[in-house]
Protein backbone atom coordinates (compact mmCIF):
# COMPACT_ATOMS: atom_id res chain seq x y z
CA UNK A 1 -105.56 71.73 154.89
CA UNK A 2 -108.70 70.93 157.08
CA UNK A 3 -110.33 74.35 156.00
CA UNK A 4 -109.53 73.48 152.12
CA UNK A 5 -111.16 70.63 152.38
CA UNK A 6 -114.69 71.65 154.03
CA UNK A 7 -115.09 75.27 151.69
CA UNK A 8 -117.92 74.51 149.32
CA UNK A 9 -116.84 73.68 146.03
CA UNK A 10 -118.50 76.56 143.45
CA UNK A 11 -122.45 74.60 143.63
CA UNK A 12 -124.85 76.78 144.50
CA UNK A 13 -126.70 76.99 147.93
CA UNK A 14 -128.96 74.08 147.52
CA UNK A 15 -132.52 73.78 149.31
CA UNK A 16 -134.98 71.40 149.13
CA UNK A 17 -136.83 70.63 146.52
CA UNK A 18 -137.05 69.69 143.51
CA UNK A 19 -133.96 71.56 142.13
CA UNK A 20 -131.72 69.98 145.10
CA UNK A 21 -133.22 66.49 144.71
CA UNK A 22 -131.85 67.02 140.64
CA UNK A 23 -128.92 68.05 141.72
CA UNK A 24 -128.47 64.69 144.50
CA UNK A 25 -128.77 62.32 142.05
CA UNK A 26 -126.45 63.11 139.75
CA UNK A 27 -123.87 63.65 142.15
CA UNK A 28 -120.79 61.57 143.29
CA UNK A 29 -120.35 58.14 141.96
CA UNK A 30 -123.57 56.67 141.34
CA UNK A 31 -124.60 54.46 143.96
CA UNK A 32 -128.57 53.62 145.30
CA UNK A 33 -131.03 55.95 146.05
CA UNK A 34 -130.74 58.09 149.17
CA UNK A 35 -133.60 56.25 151.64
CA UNK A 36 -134.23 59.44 153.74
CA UNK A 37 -134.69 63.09 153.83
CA UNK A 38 -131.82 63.44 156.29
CA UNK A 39 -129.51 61.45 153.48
CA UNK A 40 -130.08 63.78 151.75
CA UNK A 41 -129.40 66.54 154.13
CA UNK A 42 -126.19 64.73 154.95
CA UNK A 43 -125.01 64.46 151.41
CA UNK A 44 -125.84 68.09 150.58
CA UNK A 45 -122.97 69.04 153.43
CA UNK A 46 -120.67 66.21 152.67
CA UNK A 47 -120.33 67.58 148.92
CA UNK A 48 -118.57 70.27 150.54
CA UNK A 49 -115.51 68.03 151.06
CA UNK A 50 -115.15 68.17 147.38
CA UNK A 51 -114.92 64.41 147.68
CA UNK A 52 -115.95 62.72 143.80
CA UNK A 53 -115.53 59.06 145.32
CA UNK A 54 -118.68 59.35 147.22
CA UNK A 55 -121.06 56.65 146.51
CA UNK A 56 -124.56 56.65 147.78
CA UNK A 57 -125.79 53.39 149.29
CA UNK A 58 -122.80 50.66 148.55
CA UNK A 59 -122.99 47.51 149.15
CA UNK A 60 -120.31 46.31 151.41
CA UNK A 61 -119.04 42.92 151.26
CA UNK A 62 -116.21 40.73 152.78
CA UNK A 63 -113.50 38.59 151.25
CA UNK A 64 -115.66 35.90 150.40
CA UNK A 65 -118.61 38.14 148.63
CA UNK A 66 -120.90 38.48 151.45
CA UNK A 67 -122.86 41.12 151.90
CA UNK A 68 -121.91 43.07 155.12
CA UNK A 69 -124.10 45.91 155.05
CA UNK A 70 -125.74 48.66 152.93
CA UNK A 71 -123.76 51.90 153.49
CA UNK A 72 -125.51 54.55 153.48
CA UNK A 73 -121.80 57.19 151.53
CA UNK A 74 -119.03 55.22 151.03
CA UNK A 75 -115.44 56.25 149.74
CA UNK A 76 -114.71 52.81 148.53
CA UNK A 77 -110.39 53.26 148.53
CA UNK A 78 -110.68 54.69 151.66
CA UNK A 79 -112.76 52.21 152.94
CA UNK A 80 -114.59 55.06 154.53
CA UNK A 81 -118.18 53.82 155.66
CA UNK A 82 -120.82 56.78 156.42
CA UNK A 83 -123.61 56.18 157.83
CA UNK A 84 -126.18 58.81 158.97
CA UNK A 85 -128.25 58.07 161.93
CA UNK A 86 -131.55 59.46 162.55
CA UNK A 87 -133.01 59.87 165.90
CA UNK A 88 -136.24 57.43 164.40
CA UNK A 89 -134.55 54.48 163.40
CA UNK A 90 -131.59 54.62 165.55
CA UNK A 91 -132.24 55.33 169.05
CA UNK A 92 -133.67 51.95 170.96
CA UNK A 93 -131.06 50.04 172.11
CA UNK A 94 -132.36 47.48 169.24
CA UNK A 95 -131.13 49.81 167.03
CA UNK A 96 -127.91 50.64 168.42
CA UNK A 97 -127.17 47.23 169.04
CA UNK A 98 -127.68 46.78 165.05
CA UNK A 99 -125.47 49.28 164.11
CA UNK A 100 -122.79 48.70 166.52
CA UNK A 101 -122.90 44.76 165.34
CA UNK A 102 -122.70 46.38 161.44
CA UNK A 103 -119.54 48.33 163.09
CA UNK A 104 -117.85 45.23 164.60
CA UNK A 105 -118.56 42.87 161.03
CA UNK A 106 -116.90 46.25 159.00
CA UNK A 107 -113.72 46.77 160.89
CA UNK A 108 -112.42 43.52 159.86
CA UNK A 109 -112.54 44.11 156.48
CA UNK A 110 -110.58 47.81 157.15
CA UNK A 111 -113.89 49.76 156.74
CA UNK A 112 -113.71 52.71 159.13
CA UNK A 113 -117.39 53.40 160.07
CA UNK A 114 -118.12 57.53 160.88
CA UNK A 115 -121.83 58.09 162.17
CA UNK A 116 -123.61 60.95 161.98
CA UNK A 117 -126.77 61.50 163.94
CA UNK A 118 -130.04 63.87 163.27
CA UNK A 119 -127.97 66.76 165.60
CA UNK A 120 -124.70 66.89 163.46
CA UNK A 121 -126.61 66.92 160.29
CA UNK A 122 -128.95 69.58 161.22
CA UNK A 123 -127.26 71.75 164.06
CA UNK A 124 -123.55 71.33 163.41
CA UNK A 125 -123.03 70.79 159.96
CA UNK A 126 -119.38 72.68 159.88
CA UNK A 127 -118.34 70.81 163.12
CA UNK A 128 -119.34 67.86 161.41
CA UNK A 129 -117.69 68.44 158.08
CA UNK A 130 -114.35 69.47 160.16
CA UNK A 131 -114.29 65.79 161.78
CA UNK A 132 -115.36 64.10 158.77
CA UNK A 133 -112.27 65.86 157.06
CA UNK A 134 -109.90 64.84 159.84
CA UNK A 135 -110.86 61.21 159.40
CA UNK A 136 -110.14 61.36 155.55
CA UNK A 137 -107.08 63.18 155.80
CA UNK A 138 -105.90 60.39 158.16
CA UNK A 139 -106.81 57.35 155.99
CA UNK A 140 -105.60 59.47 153.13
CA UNK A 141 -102.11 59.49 155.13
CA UNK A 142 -101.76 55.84 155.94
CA UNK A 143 -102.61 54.94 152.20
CA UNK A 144 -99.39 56.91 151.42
């Protein structure tokens, strides 16, 4: 099931550029703008899960309407938070205390947060896409 689920599904190999960034923002469910080049590097792999619920920079909120933070993928049913970490803006312990803060308001609210730093996106993309699969096939499971 795992391998079905990261096999590309029929789009072309995309590069950078201007025919890839066409091709980002049309995809998935709508959503913000991606905010960095590694978003987009991130979301060119994670359309390989075949996944049309993705939704580019949602706005997470809890029960009372406040906002929680700005995700950078989202699959909303899921309450699947992805958030892509690159080694620039997340690697002082300012940073990480930020995001792991983020983590700890999300968790309440049944988000499950996955991170992805510069090094998955970039050197282990399959790896990546494997784990990423394992954590929707599990969420996918206890929604049954």
């Amino acid at each position: 099931m795992l391998e079905r689920l990261v096999q590309p599904v029929g789009a072309p190999n995309l590069r950078r550029g201007v025919a890839a960034r066409a091709q980002l923002n049309g995809c998935g469910n709508g959503g913000g703008s991606l905010e960095s080049v590694l978003e987009e590097e991130a979301l060119l792999h994670l359309l390989k899960l075949g996944r049309g619920d993705l939704v580019r920079q949602y706005e997470a909120r809890d029960r009372e309407g406040r906002l929680l933070a700005r995700l950078d993928f989202a699959c909303v049913l899921l309450r699947l938070a992805i958030e892509v970490d690159g080694w620039a803006s997340h690697s002082d312990p300012v940073a990480r205390s930020r995001d792991s803060r983020r983590d700890w308001l999300l968790a309440p609210e049944g988000w499950t947060v996955v991170r992805l730093t510069t090094h998955d996106v970039q050197r282990r993309p399959r790896a990546m896409l494997v784990e990423v699969a394992r954590v929707v096939a599990r969420l996918e499971a206890s929604a049954a």
